[in-house]
N, C-alpha and C. Protein backbone atom coordinates (compact mmCIF):
# COMPACT_ATOMS: atom_id res chain seq x y z
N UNK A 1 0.82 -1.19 0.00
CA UNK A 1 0.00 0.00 0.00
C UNK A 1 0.86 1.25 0.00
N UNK A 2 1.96 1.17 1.18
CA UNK A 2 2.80 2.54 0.80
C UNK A 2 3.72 2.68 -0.94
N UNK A 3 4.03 1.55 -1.27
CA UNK A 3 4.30 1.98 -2.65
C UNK A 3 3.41 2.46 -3.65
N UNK A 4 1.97 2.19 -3.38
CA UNK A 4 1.06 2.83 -4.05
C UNK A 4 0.86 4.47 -4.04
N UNK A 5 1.12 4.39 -2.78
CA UNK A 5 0.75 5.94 -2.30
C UNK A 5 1.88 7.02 -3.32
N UNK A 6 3.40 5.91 -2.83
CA UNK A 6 4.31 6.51 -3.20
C UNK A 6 4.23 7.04 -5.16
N UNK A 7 3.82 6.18 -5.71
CA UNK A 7 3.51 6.08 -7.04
C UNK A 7 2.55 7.09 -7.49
N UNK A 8 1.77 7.60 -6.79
CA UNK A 8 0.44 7.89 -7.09
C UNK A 8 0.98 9.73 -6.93
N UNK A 9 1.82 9.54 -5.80
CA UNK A 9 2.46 11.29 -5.23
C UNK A 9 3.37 11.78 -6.34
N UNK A 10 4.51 10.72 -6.78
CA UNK A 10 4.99 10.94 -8.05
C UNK A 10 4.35 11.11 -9.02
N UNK A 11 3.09 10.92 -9.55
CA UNK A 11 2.36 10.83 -10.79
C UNK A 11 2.34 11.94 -10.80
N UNK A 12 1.44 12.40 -9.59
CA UNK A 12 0.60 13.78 -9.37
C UNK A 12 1.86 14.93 -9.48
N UNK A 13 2.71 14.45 -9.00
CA UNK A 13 3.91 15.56 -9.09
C UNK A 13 4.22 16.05 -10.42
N UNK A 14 4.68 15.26 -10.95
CA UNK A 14 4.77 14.96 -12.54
C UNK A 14 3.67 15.59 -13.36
N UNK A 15 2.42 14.83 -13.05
CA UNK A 15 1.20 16.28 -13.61
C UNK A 15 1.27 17.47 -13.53
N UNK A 16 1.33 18.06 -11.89
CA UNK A 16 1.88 19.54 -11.67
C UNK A 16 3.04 19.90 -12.33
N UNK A 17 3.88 19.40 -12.50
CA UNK A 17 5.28 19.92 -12.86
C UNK A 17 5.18 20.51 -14.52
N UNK A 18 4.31 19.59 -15.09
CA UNK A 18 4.24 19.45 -16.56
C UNK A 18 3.31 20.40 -16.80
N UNK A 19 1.94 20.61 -15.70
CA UNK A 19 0.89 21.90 -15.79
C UNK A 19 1.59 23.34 -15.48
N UNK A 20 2.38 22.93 -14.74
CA UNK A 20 3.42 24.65 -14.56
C UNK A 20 4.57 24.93 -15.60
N UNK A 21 4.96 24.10 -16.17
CA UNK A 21 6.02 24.32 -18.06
C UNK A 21 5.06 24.59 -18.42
N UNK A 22 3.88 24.29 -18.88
CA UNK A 22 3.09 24.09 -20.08
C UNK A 22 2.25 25.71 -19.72
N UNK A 23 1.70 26.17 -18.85
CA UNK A 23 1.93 27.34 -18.30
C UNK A 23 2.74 28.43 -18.16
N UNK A 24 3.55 28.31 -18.05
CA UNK A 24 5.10 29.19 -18.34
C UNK A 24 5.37 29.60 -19.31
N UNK A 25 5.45 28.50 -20.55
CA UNK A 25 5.46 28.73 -21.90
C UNK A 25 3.83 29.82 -22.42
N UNK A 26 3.09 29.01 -22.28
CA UNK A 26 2.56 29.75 -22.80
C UNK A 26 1.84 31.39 -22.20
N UNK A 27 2.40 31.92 -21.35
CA UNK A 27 2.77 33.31 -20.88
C UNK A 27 3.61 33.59 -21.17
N UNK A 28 4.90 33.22 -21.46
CA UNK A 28 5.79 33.94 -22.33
C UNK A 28 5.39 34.07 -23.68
N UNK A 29 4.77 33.24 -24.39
CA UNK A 29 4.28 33.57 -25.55
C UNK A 29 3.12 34.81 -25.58
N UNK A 30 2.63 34.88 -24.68
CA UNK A 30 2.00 36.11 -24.89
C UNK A 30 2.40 37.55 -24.68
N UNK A 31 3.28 37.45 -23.48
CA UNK A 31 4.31 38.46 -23.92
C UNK A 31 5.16 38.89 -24.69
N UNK A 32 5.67 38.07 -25.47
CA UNK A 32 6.52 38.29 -27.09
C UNK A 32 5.12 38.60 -28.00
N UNK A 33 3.97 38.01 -28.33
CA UNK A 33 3.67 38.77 -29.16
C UNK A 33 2.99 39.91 -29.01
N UNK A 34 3.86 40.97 -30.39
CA UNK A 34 3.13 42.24 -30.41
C UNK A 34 2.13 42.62 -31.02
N UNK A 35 1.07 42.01 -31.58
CA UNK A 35 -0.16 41.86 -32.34
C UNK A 35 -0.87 40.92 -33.61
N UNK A 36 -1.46 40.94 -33.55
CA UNK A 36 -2.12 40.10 -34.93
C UNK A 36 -2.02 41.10 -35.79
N UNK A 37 -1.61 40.30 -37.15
CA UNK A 37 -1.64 40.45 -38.22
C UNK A 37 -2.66 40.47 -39.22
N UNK A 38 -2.81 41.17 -39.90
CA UNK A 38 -4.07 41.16 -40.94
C UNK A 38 -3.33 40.54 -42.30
N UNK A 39 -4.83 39.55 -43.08
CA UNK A 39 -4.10 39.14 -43.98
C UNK A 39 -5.38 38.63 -44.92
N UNK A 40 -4.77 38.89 -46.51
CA UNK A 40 -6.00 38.10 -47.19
C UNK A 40 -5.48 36.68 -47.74
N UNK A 41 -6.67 35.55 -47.76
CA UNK A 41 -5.94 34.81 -48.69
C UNK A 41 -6.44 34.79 -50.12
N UNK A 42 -5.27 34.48 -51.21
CA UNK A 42 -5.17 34.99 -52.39
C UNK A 42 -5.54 33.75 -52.80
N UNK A 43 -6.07 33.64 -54.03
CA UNK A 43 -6.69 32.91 -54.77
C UNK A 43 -5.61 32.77 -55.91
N UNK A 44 -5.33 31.37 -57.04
CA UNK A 44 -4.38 31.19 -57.67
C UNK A 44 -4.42 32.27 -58.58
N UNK A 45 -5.55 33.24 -59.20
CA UNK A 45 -5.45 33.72 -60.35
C UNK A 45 -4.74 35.46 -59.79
N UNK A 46 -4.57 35.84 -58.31
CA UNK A 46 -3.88 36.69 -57.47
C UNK A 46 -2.84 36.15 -56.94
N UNK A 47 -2.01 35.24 -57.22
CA UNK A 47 -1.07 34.88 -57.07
C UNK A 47 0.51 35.39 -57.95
N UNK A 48 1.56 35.83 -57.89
CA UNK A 48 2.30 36.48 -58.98
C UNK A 48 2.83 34.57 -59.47
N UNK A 49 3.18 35.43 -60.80
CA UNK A 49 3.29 33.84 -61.39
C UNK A 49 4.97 33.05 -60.97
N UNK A 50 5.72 33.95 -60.47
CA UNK A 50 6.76 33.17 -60.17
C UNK A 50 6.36 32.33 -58.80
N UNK A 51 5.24 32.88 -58.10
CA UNK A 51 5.38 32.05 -56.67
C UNK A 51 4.49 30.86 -57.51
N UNK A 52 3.11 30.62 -58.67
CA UNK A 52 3.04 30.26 -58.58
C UNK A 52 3.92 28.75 -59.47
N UNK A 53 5.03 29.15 -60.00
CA UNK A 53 5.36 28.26 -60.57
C UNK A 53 6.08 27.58 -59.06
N UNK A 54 6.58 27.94 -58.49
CA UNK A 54 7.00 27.68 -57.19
C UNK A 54 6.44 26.30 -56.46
N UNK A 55 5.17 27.17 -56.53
CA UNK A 55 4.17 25.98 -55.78
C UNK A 55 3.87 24.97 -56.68
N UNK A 56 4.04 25.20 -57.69
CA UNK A 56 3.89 23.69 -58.56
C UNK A 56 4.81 23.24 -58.28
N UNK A 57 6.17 23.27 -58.17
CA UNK A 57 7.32 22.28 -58.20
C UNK A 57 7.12 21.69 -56.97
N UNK A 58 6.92 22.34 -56.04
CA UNK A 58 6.66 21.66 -54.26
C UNK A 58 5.76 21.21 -53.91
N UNK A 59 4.79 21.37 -54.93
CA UNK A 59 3.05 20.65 -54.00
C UNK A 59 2.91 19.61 -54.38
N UNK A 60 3.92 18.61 -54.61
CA UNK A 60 3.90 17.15 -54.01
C UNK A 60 3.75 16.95 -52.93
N UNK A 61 5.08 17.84 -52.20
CA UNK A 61 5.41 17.39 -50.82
C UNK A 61 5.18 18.59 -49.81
N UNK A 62 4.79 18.44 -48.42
CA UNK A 62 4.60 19.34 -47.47
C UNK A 62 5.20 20.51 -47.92
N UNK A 63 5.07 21.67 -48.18
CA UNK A 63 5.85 23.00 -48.08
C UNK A 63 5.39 24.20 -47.15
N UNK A 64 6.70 25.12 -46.95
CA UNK A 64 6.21 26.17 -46.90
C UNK A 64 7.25 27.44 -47.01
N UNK A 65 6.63 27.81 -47.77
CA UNK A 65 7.68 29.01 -48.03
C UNK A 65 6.58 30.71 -48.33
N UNK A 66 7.79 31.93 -48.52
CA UNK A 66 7.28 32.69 -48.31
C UNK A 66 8.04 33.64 -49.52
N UNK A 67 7.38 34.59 -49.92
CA UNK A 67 8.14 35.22 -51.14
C UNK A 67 7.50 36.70 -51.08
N UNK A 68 8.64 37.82 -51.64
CA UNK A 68 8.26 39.03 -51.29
C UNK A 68 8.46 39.76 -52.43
N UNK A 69 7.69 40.24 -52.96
CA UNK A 69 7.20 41.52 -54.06
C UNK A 69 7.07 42.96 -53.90
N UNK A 70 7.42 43.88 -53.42
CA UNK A 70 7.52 45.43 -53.30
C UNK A 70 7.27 44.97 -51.85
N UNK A 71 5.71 45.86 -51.37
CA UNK A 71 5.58 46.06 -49.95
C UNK A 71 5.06 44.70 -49.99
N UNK A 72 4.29 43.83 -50.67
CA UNK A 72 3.72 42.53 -50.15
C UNK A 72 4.27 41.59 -49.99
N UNK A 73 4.20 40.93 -48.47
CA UNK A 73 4.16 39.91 -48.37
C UNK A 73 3.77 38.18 -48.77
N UNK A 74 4.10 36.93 -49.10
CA UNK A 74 3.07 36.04 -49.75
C UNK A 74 3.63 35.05 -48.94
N UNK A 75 2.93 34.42 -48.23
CA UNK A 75 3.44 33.33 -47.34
C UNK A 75 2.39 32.31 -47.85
N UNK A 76 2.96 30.97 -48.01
CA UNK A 76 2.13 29.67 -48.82
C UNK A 76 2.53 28.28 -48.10
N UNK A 77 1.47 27.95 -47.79
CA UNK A 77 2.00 26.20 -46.98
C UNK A 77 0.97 25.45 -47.51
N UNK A 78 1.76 24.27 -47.99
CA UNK A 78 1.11 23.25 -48.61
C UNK A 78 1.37 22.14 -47.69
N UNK A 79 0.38 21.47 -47.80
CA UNK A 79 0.37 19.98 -46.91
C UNK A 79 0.72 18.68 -47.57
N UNK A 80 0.89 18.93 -48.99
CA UNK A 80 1.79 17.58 -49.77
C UNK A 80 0.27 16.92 -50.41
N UNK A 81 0.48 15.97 -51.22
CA UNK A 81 -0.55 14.77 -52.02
C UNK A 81 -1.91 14.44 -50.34
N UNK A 82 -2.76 14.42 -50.47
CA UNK A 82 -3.95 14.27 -50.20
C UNK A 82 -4.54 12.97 -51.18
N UNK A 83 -5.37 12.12 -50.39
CA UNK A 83 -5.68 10.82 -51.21
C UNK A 83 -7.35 11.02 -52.10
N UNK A 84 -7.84 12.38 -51.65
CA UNK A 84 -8.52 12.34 -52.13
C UNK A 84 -8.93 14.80 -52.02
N UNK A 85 -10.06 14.79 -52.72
CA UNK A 85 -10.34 16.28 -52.32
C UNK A 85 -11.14 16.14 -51.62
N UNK A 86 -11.53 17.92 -50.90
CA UNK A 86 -12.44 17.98 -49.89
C UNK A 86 -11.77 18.51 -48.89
N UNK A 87 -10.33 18.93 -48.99
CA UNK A 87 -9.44 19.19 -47.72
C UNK A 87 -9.50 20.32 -47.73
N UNK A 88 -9.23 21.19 -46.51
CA UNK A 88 -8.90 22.88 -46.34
C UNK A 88 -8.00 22.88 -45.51
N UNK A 89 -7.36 24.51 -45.91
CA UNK A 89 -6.80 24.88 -44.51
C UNK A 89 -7.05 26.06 -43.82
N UNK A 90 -6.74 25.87 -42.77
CA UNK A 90 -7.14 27.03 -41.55
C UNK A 90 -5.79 27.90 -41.45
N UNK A 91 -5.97 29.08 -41.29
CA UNK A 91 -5.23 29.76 -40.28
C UNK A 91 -5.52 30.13 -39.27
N UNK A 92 -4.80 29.20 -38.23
CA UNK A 92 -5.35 29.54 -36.74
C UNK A 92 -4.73 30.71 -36.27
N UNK A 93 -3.78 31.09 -36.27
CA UNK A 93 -2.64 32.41 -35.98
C UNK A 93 -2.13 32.75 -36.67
N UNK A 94 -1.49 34.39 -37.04
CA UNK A 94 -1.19 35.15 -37.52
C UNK A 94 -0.47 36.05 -36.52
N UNK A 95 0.27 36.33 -36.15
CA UNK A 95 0.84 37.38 -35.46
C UNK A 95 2.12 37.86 -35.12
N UNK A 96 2.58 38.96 -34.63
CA UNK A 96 4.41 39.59 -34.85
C UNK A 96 4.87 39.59 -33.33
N UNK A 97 5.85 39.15 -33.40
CA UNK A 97 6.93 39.39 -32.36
C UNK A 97 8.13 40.05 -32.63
N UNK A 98 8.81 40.56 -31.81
CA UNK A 98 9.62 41.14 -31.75
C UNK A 98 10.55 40.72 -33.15
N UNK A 99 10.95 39.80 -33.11
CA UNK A 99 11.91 39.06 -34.11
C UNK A 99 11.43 38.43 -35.21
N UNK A 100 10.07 38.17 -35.33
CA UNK A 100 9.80 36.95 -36.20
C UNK A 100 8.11 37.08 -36.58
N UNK A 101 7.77 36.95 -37.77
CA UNK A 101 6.04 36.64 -37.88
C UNK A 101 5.76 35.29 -37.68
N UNK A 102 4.55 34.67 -36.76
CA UNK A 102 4.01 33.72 -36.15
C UNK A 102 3.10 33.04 -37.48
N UNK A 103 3.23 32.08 -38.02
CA UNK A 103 1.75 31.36 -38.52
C UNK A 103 1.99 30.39 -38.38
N UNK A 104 0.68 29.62 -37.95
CA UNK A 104 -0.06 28.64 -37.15
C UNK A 104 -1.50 28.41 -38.53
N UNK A 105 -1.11 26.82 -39.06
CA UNK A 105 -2.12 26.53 -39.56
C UNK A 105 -2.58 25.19 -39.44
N UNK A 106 -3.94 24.75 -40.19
CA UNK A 106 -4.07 23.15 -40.12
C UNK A 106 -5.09 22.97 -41.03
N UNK A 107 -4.43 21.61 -41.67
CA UNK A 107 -4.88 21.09 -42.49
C UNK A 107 -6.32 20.41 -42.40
N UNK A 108 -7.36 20.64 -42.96
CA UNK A 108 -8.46 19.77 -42.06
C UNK A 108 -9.33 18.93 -43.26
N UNK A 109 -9.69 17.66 -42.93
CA UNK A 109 -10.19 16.89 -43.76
C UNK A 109 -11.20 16.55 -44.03
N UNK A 110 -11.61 16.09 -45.20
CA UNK A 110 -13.63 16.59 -45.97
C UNK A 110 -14.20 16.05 -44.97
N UNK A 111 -15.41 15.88 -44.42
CA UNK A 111 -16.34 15.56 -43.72
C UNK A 111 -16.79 14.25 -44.29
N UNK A 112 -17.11 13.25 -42.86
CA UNK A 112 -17.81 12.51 -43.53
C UNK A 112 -19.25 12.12 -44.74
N UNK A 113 -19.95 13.07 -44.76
CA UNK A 113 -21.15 13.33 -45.32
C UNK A 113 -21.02 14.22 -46.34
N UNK A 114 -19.21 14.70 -46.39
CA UNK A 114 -19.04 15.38 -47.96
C UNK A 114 -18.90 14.21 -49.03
N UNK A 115 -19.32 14.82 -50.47
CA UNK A 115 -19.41 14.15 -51.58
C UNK A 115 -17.77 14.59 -52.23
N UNK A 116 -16.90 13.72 -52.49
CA UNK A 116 -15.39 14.31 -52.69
C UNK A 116 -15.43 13.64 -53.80
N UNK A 117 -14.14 13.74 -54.35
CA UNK A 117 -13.53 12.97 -56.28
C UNK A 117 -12.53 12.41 -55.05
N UNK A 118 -12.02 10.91 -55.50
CA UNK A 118 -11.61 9.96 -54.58
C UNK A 118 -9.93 10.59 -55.95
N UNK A 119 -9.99 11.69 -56.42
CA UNK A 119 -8.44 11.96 -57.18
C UNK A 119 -7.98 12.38 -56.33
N UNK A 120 -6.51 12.26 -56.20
CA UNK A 120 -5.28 12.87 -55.16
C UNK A 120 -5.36 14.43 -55.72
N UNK A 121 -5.10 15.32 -54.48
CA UNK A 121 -5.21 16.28 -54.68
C UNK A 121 -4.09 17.23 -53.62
N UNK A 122 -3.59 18.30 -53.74
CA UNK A 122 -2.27 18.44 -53.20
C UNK A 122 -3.00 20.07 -52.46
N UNK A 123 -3.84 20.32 -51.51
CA UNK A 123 -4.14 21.42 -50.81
C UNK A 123 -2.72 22.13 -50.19
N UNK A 124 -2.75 23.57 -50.41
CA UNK A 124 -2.50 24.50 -50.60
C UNK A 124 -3.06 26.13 -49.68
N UNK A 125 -2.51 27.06 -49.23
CA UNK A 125 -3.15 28.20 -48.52
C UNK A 125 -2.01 29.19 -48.80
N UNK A 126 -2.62 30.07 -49.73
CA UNK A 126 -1.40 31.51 -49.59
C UNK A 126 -2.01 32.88 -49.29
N UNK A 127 -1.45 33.21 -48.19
CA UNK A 127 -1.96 34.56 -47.89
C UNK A 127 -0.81 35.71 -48.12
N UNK A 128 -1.79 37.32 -47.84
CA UNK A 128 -0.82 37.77 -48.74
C UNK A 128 -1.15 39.42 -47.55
N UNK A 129 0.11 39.83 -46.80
CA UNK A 129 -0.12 40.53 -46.36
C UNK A 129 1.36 41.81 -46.22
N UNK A 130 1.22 42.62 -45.52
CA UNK A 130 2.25 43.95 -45.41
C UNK A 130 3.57 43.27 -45.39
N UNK A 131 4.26 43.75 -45.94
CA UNK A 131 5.94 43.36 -45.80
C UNK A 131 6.58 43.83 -44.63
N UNK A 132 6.92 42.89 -43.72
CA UNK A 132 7.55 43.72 -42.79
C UNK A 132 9.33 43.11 -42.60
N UNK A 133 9.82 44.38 -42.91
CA UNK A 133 11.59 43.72 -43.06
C UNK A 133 12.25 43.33 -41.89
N UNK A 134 13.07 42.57 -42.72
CA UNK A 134 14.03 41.66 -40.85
C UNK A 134 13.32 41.58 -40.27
N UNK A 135 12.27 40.20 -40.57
CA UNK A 135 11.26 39.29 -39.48
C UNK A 135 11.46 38.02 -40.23
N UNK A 136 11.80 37.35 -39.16
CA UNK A 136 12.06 35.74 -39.72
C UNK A 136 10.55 35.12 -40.01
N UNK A 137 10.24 34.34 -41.08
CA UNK A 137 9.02 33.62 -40.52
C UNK A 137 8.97 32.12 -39.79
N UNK A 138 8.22 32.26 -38.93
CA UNK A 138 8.29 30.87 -37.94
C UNK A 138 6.62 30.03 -38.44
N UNK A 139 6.80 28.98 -38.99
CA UNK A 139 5.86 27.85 -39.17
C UNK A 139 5.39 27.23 -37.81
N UNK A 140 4.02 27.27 -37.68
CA UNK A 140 4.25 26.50 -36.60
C UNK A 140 3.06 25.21 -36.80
């Protein structure tokens, strides 16, 4: 019975320990960032044609890259071959820190009760917003 106890105090410790990192982190993340970002997403025929030859060579496989034209910005992440259509993506975050622009996206898949083409299909998201110089972009 006391090794149970003992087991059970470690667990719980271990929970707390992992609820106070996981906490920590994410308050420092809110203090680094300095706002959301505004952004549209561009459709292929608003796309400049060098990014989109770009994205043809890579949208086999996962990408993401980002390409810059005067003041605009064009940031594009692809999720690679899909077994079928019906897929989207989200942008969950958008936002600047000190050092770096934040995006946060996800890939999300047709619904069961959608009617899809069972063809492979290679989903794609490019948005297109202010240029802002010396900012790394961070994928997340």
């Amino acid at each position: 019975m006391a090794v149970c106890k003992k087991i059970l105090i470690l667990t719980m410790s271990a929970v707390f320990l992992c609820a106070v990192l996981l906490g920590c982190s994410t308050e420092q993340e809110a203090k680094d960032r300095l706002r959301d970002l505004d952004f549209t997403v561009v459709g292929q025929d608003q796309q400049p044609e060098t990014l989109k030859e770009i994205i043809g060579e890579k949208s086999a496989n996962a990408f993401q890259i980002s390409y810059t034209i005067g003041e605009d910005l064009y940031i594009a992440v692809g999720y690679g071959q899909q077994p079928s259509g019906g897929y989207s993506i989200c942008v969950n975050e958008f936002y600047e820190t000190e050092d770096a622009l934040h995006i946060d996206t996800t890939l999300i898949g047709p619904g069961k009760a959608e009617n899809v083409t069972n063809t492979p299909t290679t989903p794609y998201i490019v948005i297109k917003t202010k240029n802002i110089e010396d900012k790394r972009i961070e994928f997340q």
